[in-house]
PDB file of N, CA and C in Angstrom:
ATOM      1  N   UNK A   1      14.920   2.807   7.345  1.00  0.00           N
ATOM      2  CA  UNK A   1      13.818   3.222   8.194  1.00  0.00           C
ATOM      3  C   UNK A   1      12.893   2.043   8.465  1.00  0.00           C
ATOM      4  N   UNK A   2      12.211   2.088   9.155  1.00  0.00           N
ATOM      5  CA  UNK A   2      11.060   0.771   9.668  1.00  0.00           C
ATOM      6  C   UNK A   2      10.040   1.240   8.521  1.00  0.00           C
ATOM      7  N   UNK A   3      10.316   1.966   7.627  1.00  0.00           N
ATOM      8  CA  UNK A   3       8.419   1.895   6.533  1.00  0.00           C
ATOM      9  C   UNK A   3       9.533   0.407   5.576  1.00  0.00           C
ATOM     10  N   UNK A   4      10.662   0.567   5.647  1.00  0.00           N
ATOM     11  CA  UNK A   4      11.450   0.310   4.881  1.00  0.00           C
ATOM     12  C   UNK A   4      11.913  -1.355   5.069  1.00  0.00           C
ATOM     13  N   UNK A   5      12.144  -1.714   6.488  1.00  0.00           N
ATOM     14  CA  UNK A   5      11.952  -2.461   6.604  1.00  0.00           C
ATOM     15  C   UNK A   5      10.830  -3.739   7.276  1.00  0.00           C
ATOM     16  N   UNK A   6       9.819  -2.944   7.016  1.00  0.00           N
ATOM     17  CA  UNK A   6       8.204  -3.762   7.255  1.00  0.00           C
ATOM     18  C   UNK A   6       8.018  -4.284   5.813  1.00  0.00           C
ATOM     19  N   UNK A   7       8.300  -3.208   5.355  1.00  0.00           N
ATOM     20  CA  UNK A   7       7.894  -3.761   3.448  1.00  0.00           C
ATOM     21  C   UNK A   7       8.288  -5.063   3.251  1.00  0.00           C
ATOM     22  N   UNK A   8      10.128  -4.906   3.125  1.00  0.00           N
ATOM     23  CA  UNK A   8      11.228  -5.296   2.436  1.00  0.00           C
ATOM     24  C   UNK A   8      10.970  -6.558   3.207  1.00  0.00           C
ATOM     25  N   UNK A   9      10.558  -6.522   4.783  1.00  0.00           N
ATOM     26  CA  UNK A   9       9.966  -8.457   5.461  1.00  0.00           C
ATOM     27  C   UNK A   9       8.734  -8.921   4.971  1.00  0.00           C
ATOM     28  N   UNK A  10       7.902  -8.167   4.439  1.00  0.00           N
ATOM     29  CA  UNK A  10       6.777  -8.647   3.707  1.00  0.00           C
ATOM     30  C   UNK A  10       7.042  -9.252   2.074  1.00  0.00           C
ATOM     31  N   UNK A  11       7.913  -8.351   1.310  1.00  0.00           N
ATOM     32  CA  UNK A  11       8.315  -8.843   0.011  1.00  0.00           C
ATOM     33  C   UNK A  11       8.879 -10.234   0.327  1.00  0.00           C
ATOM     34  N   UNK A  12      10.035  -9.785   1.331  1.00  0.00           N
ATOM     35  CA  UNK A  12      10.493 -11.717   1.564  1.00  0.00           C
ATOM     36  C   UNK A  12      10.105 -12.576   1.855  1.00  0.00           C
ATOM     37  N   UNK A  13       8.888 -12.599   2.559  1.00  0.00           N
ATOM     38  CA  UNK A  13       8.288 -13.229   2.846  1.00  0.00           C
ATOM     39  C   UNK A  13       7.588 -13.987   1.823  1.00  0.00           C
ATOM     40  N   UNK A  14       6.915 -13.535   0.430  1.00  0.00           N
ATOM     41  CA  UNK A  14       6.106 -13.457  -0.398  1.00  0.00           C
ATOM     42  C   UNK A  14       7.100 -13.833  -1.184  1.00  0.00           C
ATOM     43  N   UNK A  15       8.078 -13.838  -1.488  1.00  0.00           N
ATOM     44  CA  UNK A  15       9.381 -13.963  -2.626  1.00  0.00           C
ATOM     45  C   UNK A  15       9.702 -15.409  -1.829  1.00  0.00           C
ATOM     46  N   UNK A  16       9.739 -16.007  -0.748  1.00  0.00           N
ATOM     47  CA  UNK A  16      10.384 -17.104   0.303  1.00  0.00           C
ATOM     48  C   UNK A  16       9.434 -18.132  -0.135  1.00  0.00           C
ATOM     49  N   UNK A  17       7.767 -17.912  -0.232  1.00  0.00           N
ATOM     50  CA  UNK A  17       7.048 -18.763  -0.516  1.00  0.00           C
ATOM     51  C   UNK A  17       6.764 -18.797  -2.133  1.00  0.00           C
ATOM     52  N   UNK A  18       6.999 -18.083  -2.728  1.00  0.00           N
ATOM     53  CA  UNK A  18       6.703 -18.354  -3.862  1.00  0.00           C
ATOM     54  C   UNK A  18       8.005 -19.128  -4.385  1.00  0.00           C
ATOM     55  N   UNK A  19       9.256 -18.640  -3.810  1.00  0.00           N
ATOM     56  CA  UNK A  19      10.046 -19.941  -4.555  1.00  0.00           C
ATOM     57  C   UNK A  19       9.766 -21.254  -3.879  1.00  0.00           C
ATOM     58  N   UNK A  20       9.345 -21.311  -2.494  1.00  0.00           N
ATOM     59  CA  UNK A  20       8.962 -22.561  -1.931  1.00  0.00           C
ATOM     60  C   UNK A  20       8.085 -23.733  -2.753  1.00  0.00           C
ATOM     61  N   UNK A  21       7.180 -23.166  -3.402  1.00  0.00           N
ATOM     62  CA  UNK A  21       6.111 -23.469  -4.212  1.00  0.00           C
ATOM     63  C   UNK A  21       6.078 -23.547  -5.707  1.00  0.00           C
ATOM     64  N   UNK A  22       7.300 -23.154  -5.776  1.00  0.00           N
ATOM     65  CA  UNK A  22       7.875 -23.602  -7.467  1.00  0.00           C
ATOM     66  C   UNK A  22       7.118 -22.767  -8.739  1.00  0.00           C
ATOM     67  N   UNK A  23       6.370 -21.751  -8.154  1.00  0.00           N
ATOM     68  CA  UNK A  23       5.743 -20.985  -8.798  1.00  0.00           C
ATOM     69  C   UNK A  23       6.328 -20.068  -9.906  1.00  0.00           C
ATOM     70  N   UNK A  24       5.790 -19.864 -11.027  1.00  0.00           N
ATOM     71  CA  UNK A  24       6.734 -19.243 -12.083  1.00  0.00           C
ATOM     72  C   UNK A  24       6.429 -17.871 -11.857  1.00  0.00           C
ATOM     73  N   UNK A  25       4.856 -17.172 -11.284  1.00  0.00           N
ATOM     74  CA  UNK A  25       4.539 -16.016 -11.189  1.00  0.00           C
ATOM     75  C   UNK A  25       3.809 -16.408  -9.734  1.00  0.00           C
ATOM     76  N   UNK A  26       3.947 -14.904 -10.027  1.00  0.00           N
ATOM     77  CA  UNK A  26       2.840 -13.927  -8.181  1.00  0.00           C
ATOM     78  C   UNK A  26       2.347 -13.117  -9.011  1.00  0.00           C
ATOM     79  N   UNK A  27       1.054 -13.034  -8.974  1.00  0.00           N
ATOM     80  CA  UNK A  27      -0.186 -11.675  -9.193  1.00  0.00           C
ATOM     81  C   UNK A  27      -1.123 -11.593  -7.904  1.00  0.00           C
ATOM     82  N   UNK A  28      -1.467 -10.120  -8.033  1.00  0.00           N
ATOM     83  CA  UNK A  28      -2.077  -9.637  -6.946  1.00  0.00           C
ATOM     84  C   UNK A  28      -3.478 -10.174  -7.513  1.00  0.00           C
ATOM     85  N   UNK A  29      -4.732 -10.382  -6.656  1.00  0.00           N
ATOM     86  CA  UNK A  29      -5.964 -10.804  -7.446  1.00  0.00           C
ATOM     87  C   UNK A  29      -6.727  -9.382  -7.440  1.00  0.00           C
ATOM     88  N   UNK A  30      -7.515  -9.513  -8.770  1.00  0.00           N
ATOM     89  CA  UNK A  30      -8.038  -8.062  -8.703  1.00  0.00           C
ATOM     90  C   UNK A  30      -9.054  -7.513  -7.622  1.00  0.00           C
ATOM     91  N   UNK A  31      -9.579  -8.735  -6.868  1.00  0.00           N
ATOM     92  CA  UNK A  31     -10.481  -8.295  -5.775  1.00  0.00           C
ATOM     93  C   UNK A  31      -9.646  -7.772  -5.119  1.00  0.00           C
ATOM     94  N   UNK A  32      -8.398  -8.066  -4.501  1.00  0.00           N
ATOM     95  CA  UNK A  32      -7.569  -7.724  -3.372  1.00  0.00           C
ATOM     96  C   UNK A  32      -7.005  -6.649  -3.643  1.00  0.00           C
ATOM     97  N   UNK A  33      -6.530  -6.108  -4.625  1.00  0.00           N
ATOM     98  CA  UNK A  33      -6.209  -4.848  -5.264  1.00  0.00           C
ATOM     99  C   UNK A  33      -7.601  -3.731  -5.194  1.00  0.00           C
ATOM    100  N   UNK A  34      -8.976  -4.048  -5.630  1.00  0.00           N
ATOM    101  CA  UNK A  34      -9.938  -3.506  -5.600  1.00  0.00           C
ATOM    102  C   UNK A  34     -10.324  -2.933  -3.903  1.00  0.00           C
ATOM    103  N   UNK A  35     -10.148  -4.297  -3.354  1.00  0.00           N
ATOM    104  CA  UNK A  35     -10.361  -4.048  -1.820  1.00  0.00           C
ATOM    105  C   UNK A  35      -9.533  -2.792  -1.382  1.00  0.00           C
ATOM    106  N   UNK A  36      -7.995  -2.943  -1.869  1.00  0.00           N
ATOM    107  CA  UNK A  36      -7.126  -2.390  -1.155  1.00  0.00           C
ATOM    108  C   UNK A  36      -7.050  -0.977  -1.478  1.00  0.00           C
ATOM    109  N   UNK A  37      -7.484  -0.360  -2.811  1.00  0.00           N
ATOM    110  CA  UNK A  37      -7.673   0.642  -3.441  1.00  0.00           C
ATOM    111  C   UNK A  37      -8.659   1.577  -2.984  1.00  0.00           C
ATOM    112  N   UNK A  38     -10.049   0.438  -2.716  1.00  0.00           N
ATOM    113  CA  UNK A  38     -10.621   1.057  -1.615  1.00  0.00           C
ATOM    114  C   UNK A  38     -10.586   1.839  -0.692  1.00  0.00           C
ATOM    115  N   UNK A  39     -10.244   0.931   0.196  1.00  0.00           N
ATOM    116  CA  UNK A  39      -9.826   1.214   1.411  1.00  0.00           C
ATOM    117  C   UNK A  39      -8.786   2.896   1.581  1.00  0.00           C
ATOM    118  N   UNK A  40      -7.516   2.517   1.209  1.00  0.00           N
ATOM    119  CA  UNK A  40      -6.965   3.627   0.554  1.00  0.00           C
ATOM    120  C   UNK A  40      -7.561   5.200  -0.042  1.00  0.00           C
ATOM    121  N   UNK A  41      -8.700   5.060  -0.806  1.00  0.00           N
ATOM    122  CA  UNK A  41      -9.213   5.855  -1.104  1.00  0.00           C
ATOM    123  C   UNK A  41     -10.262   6.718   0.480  1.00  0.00           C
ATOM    124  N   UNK A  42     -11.155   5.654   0.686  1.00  0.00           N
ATOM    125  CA  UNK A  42     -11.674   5.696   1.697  1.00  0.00           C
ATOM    126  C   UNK A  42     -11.079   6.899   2.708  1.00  0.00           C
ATOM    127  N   UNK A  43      -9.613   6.527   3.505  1.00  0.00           N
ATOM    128  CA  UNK A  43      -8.956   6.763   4.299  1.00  0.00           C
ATOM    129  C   UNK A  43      -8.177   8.394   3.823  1.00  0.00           C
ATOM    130  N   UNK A  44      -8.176   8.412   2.475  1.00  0.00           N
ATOM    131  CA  UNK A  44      -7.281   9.614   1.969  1.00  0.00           C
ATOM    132  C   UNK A  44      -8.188  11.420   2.499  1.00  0.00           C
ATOM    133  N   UNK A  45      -9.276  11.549   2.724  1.00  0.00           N
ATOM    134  CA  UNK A  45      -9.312  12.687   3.291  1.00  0.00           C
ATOM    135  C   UNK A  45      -8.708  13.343   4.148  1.00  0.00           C
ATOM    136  N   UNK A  46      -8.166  13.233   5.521  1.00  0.00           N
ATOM    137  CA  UNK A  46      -7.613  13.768   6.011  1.00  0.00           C
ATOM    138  C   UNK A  46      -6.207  14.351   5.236  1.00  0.00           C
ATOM    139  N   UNK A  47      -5.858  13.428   4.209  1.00  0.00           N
ATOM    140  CA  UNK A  47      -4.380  13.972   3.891  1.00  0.00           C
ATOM    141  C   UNK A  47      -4.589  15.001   2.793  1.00  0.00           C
ATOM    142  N   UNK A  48      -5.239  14.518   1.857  1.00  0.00           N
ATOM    143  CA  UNK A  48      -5.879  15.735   0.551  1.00  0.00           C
ATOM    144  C   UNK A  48      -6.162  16.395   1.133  1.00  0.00           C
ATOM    145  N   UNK A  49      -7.082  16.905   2.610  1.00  0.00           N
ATOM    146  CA  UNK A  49      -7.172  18.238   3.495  1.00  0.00           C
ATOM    147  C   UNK A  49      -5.839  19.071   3.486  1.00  0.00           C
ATOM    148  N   UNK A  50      -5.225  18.594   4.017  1.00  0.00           N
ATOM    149  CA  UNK A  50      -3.623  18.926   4.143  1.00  0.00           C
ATOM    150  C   UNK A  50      -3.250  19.488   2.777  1.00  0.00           C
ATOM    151  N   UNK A  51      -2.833  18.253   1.876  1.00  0.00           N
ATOM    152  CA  UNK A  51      -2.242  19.063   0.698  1.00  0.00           C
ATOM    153  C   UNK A  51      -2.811  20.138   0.034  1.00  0.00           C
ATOM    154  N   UNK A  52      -4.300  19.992   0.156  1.00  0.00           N
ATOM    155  CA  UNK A  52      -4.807  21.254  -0.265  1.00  0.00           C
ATOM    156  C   UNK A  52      -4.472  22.429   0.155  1.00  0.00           C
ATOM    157  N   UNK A  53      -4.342  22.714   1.986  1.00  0.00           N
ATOM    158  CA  UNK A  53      -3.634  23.703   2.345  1.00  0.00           C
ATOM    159  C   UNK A  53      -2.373  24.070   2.572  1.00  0.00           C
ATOM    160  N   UNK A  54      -1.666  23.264   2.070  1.00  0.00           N
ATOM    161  CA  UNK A  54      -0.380  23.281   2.580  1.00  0.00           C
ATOM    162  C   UNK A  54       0.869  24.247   1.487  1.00  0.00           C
ATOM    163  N   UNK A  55       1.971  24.803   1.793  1.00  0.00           N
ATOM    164  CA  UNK A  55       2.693  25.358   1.164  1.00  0.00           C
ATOM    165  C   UNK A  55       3.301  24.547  -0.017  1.00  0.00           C
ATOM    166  N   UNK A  56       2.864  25.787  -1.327  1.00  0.00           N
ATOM    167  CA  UNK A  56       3.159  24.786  -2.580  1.00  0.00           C
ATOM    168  C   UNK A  56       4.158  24.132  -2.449  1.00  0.00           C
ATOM    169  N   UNK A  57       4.590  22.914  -2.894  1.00  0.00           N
ATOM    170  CA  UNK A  57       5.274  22.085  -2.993  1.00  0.00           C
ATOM    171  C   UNK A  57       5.288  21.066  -3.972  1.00  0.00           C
ATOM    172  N   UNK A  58       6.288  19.995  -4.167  1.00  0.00           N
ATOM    173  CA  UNK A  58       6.175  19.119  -5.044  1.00  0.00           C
ATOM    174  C   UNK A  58       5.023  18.297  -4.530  1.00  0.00           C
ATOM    175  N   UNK A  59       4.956  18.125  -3.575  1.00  0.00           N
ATOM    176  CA  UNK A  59       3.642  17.058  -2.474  1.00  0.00           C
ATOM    177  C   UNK A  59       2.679  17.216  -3.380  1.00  0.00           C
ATOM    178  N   UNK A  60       2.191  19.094  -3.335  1.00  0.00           N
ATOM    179  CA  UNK A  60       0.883  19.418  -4.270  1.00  0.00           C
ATOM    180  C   UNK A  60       0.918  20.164  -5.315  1.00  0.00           C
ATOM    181  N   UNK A  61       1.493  19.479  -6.007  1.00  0.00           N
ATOM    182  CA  UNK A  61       1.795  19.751  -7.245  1.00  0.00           C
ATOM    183  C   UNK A  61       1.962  21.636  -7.568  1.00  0.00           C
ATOM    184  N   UNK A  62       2.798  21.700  -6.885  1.00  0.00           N
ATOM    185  CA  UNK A  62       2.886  23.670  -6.775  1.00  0.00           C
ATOM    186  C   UNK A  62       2.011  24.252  -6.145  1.00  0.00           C
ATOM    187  N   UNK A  63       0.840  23.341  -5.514  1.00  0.00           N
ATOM    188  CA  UNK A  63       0.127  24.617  -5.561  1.00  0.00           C
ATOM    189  C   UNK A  63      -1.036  24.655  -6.386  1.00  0.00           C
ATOM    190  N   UNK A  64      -0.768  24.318  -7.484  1.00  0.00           N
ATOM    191  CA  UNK A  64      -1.834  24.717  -8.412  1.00  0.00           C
ATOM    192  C   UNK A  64      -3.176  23.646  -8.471  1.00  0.00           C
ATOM    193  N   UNK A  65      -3.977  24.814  -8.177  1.00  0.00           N
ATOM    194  CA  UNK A  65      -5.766  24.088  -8.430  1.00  0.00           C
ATOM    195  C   UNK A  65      -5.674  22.955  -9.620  1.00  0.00           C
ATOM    196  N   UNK A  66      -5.213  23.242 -10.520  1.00  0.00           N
ATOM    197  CA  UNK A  66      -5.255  22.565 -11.932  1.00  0.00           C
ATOM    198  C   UNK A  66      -5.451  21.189 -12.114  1.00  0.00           C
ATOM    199  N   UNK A  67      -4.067  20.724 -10.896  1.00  0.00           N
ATOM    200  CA  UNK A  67      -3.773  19.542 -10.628  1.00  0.00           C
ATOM    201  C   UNK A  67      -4.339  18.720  -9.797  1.00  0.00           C
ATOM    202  N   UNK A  68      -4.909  17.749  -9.665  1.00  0.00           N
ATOM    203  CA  UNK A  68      -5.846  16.769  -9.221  1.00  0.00           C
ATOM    204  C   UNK A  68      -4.601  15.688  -8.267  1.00  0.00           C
ATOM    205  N   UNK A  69      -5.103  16.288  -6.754  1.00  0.00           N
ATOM    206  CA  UNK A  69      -4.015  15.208  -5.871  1.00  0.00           C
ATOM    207  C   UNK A  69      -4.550  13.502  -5.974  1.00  0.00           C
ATOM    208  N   UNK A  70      -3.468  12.681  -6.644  1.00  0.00           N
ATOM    209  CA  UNK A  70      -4.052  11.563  -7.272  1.00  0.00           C
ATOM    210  C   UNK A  70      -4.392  10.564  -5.977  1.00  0.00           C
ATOM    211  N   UNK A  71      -5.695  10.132  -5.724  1.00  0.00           N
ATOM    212  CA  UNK A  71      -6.242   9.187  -4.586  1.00  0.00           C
ATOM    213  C   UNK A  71      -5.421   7.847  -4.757  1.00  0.00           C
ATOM    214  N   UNK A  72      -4.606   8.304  -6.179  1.00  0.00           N
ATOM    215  CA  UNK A  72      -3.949   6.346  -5.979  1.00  0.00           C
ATOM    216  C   UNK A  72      -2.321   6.242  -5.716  1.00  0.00           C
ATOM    217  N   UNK A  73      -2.026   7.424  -5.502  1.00  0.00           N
ATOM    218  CA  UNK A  73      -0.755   7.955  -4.768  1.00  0.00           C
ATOM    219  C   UNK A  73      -0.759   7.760  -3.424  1.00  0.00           C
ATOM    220  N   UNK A  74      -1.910   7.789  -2.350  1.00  0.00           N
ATOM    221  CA  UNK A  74      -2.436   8.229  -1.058  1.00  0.00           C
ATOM    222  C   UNK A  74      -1.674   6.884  -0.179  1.00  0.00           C
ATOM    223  N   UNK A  75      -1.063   7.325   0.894  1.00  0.00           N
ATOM    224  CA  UNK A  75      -0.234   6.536   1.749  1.00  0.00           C
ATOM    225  C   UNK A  75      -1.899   5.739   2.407  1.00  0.00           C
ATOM    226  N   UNK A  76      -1.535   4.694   3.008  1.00  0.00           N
ATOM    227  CA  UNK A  76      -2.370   4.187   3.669  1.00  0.00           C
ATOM    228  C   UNK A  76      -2.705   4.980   5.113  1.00  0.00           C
ATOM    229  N   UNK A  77      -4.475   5.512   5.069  1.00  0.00           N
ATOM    230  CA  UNK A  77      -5.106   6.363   5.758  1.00  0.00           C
ATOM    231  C   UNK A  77      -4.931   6.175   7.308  1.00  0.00           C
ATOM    232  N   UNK A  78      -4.720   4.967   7.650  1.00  0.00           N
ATOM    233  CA  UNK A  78      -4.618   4.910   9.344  1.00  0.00           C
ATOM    234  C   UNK A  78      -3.370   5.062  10.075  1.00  0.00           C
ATOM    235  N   UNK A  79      -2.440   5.208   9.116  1.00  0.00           N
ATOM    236  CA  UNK A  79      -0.797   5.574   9.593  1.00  0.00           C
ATOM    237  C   UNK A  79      -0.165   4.697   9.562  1.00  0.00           C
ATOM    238  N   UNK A  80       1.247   4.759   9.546  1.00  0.00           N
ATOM    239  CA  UNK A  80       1.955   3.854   9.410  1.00  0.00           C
ATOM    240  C   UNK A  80       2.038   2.266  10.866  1.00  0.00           C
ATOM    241  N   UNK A  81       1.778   2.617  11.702  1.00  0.00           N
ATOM    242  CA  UNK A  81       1.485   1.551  12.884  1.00  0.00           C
ATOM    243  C   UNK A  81       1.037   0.276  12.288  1.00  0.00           C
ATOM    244  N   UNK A  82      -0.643   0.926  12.004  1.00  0.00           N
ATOM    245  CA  UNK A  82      -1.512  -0.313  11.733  1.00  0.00           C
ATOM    246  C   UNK A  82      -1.415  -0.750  10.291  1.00  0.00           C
ATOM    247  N   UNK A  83      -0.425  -0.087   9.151  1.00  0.00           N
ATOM    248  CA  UNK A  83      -0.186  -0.607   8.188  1.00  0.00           C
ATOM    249  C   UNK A  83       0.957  -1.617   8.146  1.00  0.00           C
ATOM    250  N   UNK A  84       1.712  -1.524   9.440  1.00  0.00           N
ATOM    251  CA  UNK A  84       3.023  -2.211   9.451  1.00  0.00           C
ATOM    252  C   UNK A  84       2.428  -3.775  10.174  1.00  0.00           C
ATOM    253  N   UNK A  85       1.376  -3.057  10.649  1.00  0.00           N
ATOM    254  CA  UNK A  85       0.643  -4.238  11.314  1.00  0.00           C
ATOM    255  C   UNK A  85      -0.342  -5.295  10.616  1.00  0.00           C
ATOM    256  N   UNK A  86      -0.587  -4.848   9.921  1.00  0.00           N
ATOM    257  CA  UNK A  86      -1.382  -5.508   8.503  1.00  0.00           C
ATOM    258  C   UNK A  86      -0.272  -6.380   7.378  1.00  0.00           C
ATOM    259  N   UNK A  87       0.844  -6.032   7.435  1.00  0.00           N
ATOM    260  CA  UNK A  87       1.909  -6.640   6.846  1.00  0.00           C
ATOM    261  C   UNK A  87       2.356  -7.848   7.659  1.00  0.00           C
ATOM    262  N   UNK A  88       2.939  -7.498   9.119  1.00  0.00           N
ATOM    263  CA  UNK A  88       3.090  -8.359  10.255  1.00  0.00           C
ATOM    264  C   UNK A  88       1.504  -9.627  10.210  1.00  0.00           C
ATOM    265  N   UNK A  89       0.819  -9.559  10.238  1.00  0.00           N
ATOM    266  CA  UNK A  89      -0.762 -10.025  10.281  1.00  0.00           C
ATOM    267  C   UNK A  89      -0.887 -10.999   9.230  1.00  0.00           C
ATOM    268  N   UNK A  90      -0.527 -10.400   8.145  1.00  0.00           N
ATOM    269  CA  UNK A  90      -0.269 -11.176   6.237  1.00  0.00           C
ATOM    270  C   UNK A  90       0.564 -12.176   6.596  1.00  0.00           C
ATOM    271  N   UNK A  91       1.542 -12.178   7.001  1.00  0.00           N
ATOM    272  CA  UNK A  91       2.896 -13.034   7.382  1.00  0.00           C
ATOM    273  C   UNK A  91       2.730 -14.083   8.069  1.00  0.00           C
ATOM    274  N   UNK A  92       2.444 -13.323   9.391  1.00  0.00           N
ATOM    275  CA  UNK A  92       2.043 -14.660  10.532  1.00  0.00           C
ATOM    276  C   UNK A  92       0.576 -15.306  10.330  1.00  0.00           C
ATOM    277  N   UNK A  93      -0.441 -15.004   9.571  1.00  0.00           N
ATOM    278  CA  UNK A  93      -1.457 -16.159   9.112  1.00  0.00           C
ATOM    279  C   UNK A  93      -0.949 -17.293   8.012  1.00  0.00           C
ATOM    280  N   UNK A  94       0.473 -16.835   7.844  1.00  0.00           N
ATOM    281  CA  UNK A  94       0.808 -18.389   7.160  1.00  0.00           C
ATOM    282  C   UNK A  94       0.007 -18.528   5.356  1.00  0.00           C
ATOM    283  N   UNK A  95      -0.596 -17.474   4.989  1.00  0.00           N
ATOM    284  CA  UNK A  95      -0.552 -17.847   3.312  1.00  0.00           C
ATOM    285  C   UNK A  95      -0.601 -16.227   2.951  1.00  0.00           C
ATOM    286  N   UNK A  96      -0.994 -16.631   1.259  1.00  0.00           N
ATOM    287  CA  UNK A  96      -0.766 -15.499   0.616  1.00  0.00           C
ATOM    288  C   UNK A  96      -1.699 -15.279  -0.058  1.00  0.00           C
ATOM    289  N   UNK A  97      -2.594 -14.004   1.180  1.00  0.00           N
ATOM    290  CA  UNK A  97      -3.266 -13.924   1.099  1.00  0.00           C
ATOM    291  C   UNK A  97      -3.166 -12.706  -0.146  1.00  0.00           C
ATOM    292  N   UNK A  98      -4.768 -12.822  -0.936  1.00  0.00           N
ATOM    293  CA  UNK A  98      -5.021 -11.881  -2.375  1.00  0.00           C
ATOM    294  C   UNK A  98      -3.554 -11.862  -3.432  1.00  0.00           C
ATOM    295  N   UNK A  99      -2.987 -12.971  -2.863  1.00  0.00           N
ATOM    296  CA  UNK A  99      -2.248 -13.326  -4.474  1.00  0.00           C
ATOM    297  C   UNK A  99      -1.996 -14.588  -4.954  1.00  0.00           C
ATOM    298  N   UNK A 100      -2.344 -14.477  -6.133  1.00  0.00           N
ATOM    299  CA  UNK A 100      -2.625 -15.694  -7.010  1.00  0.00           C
ATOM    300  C   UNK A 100      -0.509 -16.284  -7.855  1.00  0.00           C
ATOM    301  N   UNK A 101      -0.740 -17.625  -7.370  1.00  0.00           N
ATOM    302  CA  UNK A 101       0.421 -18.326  -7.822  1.00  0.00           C
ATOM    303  C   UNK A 101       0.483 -18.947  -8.918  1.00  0.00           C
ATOM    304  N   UNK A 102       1.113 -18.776 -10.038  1.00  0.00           N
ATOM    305  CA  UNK A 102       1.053 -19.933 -11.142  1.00  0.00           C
ATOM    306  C   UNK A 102       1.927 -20.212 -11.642  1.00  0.00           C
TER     307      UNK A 102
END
């Protein structure tokens, strides 16, 4: 699928330069993770609307009130377009960006 392969050109991308660079590790930096968690969170209402009403399912956890739909599960809030586009964007500015090389 294209969620599938936007990723899988972003990992390579990120896997292409880090062996370029002789790097032993890739970590995400915690601001950029913080940012991104954010954001994410931010964006997740419309969908927790949904699962809340929606026919029990594994999605929402049966159904049941009990269970707390986790905000750090939440697909990215603006849809898949402008997330594929934010990957595309990462790529073609040429670094790596919010991760740390060592």
């Amino acid at each position: 699928t294209q969620f599938v392969e936007e990723q899988t050109g972003y990992i390579s991308y990120v896997i292409e330069r880090v062996t370029r660079s002789n790097a032993a590790t890739v970590e995400a930096e915690p601001k950029a993770v913080d940012a991104w968690v954010e954001d994410v969170i931010a964006k997740a209402g419309p969908r927790q609307a949904m699962l809340t009403n929606c026919t029990p399912s594994y999605y929402n956890y049966e159904g049941t009130k009990a269970q707390r739909f986790s905000l750090l599960n939440e697909l990215h809030g603006d849809g898949p377009m402008p997330y594929f586009k934010k990957l595309r964007d990462l790529r073609e500015a040429g670094e790596l960006r919010g991760l740390s090389l060592s």
